[in-house]
C-alpha atoms as a PDB file:
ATOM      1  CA  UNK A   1     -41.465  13.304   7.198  1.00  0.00           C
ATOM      2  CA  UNK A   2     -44.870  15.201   7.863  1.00  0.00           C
ATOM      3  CA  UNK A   3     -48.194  13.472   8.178  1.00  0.00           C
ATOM      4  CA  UNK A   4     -51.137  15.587   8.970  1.00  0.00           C
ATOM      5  CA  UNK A   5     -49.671  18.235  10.432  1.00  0.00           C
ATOM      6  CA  UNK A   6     -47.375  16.265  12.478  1.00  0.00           C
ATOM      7  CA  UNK A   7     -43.588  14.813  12.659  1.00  0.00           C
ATOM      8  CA  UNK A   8     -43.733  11.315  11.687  1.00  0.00           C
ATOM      9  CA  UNK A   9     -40.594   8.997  12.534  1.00  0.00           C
ATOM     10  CA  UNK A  10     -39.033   7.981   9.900  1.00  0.00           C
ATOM     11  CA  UNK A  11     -38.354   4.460  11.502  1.00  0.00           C
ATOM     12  CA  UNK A  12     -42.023   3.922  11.917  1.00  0.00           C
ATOM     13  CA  UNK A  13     -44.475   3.596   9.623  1.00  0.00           C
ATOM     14  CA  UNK A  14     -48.178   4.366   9.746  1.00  0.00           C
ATOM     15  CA  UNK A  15     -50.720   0.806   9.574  1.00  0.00           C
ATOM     16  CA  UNK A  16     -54.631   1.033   8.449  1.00  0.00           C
ATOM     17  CA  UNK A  17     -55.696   2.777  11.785  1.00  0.00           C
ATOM     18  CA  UNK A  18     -53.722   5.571  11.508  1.00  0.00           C
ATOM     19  CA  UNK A  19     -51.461   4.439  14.604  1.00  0.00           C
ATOM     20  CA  UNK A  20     -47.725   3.966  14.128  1.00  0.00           C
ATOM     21  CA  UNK A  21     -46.157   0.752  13.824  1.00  0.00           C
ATOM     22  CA  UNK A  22     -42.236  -0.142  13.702  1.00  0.00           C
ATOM     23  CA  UNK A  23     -41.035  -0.697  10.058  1.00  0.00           C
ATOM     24  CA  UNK A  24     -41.088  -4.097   9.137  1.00  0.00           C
ATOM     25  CA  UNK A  25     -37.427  -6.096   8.927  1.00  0.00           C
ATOM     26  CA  UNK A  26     -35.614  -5.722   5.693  1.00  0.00           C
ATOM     27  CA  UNK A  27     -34.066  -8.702   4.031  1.00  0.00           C
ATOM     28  CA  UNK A  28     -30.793  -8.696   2.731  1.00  0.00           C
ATOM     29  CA  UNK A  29     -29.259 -11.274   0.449  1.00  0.00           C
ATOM     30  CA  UNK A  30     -28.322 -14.918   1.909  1.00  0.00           C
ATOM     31  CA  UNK A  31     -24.687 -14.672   2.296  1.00  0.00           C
ATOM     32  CA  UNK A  32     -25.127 -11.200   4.665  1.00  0.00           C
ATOM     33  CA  UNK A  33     -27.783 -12.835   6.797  1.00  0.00           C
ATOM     34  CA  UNK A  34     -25.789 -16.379   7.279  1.00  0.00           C
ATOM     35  CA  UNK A  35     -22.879 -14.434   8.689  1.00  0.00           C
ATOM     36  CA  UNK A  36     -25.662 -12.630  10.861  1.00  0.00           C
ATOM     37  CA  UNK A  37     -24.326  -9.076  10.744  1.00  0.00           C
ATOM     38  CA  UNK A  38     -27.660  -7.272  10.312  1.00  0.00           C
ATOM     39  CA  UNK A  39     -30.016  -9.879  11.855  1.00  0.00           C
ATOM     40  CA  UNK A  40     -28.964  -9.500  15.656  1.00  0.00           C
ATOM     41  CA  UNK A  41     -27.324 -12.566  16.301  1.00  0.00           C
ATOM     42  CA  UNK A  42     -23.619 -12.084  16.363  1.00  0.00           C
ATOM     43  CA  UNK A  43     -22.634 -15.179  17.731  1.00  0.00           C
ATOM     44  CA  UNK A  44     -22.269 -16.185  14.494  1.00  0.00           C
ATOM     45  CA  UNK A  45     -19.999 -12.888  13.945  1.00  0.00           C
ATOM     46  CA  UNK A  46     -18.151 -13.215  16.319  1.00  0.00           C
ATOM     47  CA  UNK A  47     -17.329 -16.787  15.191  1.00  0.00           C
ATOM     48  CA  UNK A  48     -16.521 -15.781  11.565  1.00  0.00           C
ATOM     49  CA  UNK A  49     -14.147 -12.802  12.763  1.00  0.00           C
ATOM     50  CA  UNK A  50     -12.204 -14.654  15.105  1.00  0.00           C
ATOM     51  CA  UNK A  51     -11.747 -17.626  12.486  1.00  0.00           C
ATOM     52  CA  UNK A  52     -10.402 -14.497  10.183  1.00  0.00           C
ATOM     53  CA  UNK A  53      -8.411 -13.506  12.771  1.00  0.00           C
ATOM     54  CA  UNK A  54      -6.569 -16.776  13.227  1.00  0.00           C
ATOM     55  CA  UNK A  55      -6.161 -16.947   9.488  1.00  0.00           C
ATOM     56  CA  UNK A  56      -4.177 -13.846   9.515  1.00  0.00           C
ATOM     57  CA  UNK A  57      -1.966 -14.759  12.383  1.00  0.00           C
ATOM     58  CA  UNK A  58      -1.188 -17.801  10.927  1.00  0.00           C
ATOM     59  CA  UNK A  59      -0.725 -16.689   7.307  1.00  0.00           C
ATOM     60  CA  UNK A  60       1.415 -13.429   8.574  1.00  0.00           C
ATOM     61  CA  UNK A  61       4.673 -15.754   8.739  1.00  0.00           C
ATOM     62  CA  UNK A  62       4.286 -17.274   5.559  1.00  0.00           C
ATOM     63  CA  UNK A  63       4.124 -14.025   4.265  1.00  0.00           C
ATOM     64  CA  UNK A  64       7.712 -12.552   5.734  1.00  0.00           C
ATOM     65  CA  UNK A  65       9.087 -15.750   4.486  1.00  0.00           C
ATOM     66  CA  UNK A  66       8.016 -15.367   1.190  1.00  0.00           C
ATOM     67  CA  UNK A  67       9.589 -12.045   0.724  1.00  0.00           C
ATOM     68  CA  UNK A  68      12.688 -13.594   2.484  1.00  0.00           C
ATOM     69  CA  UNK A  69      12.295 -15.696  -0.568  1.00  0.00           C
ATOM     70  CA  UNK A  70      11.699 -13.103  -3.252  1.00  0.00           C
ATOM     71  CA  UNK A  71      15.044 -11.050  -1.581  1.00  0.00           C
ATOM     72  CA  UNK A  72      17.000 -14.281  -1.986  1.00  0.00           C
ATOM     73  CA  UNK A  73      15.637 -15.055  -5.594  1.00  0.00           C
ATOM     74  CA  UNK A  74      17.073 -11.705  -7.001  1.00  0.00           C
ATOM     75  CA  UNK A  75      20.359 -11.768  -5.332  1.00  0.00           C
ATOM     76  CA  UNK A  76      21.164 -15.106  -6.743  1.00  0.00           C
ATOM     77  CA  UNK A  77      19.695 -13.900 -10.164  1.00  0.00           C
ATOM     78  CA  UNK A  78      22.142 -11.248 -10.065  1.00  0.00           C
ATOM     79  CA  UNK A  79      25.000 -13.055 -11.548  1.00  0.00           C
ATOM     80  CA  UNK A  80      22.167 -14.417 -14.224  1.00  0.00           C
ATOM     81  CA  UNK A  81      20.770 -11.444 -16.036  1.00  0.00           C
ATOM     82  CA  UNK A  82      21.644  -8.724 -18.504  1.00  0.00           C
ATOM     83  CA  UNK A  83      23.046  -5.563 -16.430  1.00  0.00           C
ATOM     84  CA  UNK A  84      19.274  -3.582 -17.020  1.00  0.00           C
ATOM     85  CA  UNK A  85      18.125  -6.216 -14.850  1.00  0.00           C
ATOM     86  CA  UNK A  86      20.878  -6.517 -12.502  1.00  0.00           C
ATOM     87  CA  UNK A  87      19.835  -2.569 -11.895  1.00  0.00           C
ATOM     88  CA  UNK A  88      16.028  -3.362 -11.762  1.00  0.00           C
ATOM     89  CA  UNK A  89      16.536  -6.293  -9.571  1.00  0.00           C
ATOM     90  CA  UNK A  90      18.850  -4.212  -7.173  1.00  0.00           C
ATOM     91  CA  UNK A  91      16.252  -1.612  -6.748  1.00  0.00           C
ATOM     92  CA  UNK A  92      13.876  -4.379  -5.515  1.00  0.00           C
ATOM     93  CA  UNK A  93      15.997  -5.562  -3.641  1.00  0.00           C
ATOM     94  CA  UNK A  94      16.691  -2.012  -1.954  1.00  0.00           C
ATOM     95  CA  UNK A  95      12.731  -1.540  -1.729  1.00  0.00           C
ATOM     96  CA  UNK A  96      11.923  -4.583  -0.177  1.00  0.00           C
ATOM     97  CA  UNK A  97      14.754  -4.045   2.794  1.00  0.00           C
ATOM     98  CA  UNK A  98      13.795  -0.282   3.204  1.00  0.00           C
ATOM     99  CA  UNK A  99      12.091  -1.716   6.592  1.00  0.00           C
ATOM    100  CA  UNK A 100      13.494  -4.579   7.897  1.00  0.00           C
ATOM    101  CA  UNK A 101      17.436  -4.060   6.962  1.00  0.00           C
ATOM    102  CA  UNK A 102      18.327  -0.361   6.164  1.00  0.00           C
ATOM    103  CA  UNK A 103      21.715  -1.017   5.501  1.00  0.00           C
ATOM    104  CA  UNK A 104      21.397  -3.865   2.559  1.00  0.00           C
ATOM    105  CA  UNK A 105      18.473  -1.597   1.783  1.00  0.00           C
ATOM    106  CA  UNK A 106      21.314   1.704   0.922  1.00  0.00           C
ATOM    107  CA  UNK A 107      23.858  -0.921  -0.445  1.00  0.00           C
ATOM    108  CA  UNK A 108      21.692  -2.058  -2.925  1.00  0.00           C
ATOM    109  CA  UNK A 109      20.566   1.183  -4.106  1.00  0.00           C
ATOM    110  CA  UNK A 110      23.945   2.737  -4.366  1.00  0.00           C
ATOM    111  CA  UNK A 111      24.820  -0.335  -6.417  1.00  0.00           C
ATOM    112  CA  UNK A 112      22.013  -0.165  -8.573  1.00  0.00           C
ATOM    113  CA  UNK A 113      22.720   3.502  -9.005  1.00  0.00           C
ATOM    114  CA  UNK A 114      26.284   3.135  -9.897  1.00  0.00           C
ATOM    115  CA  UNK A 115      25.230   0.519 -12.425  1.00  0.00           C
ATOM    116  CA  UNK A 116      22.964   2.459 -14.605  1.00  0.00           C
ATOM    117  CA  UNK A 117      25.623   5.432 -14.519  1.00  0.00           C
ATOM    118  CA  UNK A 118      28.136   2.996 -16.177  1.00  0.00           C
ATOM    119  CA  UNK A 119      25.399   2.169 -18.331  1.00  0.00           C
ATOM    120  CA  UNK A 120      24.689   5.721 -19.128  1.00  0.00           C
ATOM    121  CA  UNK A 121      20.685   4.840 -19.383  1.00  0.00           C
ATOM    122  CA  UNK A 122      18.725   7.904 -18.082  1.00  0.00           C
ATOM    123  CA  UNK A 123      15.382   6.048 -16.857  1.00  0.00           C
ATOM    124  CA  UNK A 124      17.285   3.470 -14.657  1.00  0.00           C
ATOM    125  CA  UNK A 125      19.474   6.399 -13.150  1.00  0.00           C
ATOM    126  CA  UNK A 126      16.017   8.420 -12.424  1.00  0.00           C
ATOM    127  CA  UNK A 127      14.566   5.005 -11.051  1.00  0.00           C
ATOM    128  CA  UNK A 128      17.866   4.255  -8.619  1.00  0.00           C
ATOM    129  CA  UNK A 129      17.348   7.971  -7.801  1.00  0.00           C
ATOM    130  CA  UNK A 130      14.230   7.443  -6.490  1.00  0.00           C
ATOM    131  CA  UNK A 131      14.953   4.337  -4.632  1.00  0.00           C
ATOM    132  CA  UNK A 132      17.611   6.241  -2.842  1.00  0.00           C
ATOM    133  CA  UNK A 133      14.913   8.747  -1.849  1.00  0.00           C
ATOM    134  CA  UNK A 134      12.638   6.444  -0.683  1.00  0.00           C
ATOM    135  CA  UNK A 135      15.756   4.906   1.247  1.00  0.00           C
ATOM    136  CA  UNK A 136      16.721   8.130   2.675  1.00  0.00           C
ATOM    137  CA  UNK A 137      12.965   8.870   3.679  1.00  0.00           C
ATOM    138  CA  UNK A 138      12.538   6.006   5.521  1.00  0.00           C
ATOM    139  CA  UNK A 139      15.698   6.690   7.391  1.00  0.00           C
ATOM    140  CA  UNK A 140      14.739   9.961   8.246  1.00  0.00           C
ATOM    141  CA  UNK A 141      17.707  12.095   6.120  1.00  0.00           C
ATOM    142  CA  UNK A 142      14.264  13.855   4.701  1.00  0.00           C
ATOM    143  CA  UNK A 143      16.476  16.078   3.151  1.00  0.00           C
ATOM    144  CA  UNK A 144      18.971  14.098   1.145  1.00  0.00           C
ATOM    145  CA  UNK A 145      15.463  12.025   0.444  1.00  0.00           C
ATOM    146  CA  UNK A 146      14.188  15.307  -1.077  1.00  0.00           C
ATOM    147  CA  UNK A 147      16.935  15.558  -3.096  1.00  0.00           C
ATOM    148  CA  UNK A 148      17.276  12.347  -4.468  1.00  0.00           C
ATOM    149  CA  UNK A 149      13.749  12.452  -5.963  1.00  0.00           C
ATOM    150  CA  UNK A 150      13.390  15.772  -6.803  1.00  0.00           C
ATOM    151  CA  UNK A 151      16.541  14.613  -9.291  1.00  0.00           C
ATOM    152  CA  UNK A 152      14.456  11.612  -9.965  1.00  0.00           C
ATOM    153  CA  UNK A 153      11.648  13.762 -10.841  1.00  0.00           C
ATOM    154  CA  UNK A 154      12.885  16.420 -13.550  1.00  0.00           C
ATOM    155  CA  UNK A 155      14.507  13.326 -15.116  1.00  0.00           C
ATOM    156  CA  UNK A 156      10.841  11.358 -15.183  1.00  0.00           C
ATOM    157  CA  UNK A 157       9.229  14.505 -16.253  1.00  0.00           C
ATOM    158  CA  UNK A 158      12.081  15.410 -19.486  1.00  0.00           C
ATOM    159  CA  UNK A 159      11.509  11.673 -20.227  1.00  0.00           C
ATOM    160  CA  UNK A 160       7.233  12.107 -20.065  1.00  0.00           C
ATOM    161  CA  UNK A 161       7.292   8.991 -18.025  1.00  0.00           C
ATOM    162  CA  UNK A 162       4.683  11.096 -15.808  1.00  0.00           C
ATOM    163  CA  UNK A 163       3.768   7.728 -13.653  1.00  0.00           C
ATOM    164  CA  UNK A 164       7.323   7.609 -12.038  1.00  0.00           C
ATOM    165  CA  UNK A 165       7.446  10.906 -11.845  1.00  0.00           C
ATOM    166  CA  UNK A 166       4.065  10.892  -9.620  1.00  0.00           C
ATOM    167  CA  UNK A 167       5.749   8.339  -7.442  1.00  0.00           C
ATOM    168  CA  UNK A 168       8.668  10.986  -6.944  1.00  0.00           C
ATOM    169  CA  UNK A 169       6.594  13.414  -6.414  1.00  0.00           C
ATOM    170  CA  UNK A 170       5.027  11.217  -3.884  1.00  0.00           C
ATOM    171  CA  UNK A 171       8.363  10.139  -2.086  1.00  0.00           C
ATOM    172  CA  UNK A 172       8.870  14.604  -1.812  1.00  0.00           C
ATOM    173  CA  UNK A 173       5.562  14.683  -0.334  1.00  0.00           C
ATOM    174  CA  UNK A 174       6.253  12.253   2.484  1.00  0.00           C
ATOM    175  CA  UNK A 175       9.802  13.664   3.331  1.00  0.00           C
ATOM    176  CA  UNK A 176       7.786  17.371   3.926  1.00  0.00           C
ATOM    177  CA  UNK A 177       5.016  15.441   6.120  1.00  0.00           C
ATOM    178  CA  UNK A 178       7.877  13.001   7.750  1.00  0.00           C
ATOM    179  CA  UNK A 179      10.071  16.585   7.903  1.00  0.00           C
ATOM    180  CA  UNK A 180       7.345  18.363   9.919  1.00  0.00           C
END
C-alpha cells in the first residue's frame, strides 16, 4: 500500500498523527475464540485436540468391529435373499475384505461373478467385473486388474450407466499409477 510517497505495511495502520500503529485485533465469532485458535492462548487448543485425539483412538475399534459386523450380516443374509442380492451382497462382501483378508476378498468376487453369469444379467456381471479389478489392484496383479475393469467399463458405457463406468475408469487409473 502507498501513503505519501512511501511503503506502508499492510499490518499497520496509520492513527491521527500520521505515525503507524499495529492494526487493532479482529474478532471472530464465539465458538472460534472459546477454542482459542486465533486469540494466542492454545492451552485451550491443545486441550480440545488431545480430547479429539482420544476420541478417535477410542472410537477406531468400534469402528473395525462394526464392519466385522456388516461382513457377518451379509454372509448370513446370503441364504435369505433373491439371487440379485446374493450377487450385490457378495460384492460387498469382496469390497469390504479387499484389505484386511484378500483371499475371502477374491472368493467372494468370483462367486458373485459366477452368479450373475448364471443369471445372464449384464449390469451385475459389469459390477462383479469391477470388483474383481479392484481385487486384483489391491493385490498388485495391475494387469489382470486392468483387464477386469476395462471389461467392466465398455459394459457400463453400452449400458449408459456412465457413474459405474467412472468408477472403472477409476479402478484403470490406479492400476497405471500402482503399475508405475
Amino acid at each position: 500500500m502507498w501513503c505519501q510517497g512511501s511503503l506502508v505495511d499492510p499490518f499497520f495502520i496509520l492513527n491521527e498523527n500520521n505515525s503507524q500503529q499495529q492494526t487493532p485485533t479482529v474478532r471472530l465469532p464465539g465458538d472460534l475464540v472459546s477454542l482459542g485458535m486465533f486469540t494466542g492462548r492454545t492451552g485451550k487448543l491443545k486441550l480440545f485436540l488431545r480430547a479429539a485425539l482420544l476420541v478417535l483412538l477410542i472410537a477406531f475399534p468400534f469402528s473395525s468391529n462394526a464392519q466385522k459386523y456388516v461382513i457377518d450380516s451379509l454372509k448370513k443374509s446370503l441364504s435369505a435373499v433373491p439371487d440379485t442380492q446374493k450377487v450385490h451382497n457378495c460384492i460387498r462382501i469382496s469390497l469390504l475384505n479387499t484389505r484386511s483378508n484378500i483371499d475371502t476378498s477374491l472368493a467372494y468376487a468370483d462367486s458373485a461373478l459366477a452368479m450373475a453369469l448364471r443369471l445372464n444379467n449384464k449390469r451385475l456381471i459389469a459390477l462383479a467385473k469391477v470388483q474383481l479389478g479392484v481385487h486384483y489392484t489391491s493385490a498388485s496383479s495391475f494387469d489382470k486388474g486392468v483387464e477386469y475393469s476395462m471389461e467392466a467399463f465398455k459394459a457400463f458405457d453400452t449400458l449408459h450407466d456412465y457413474a459405474s463406468a467412472s468408477y472403472a475408469a477409476n479402478i484403470i487409473g490406479n492400476a497405471h499409477v500402482g503399475h508405475d
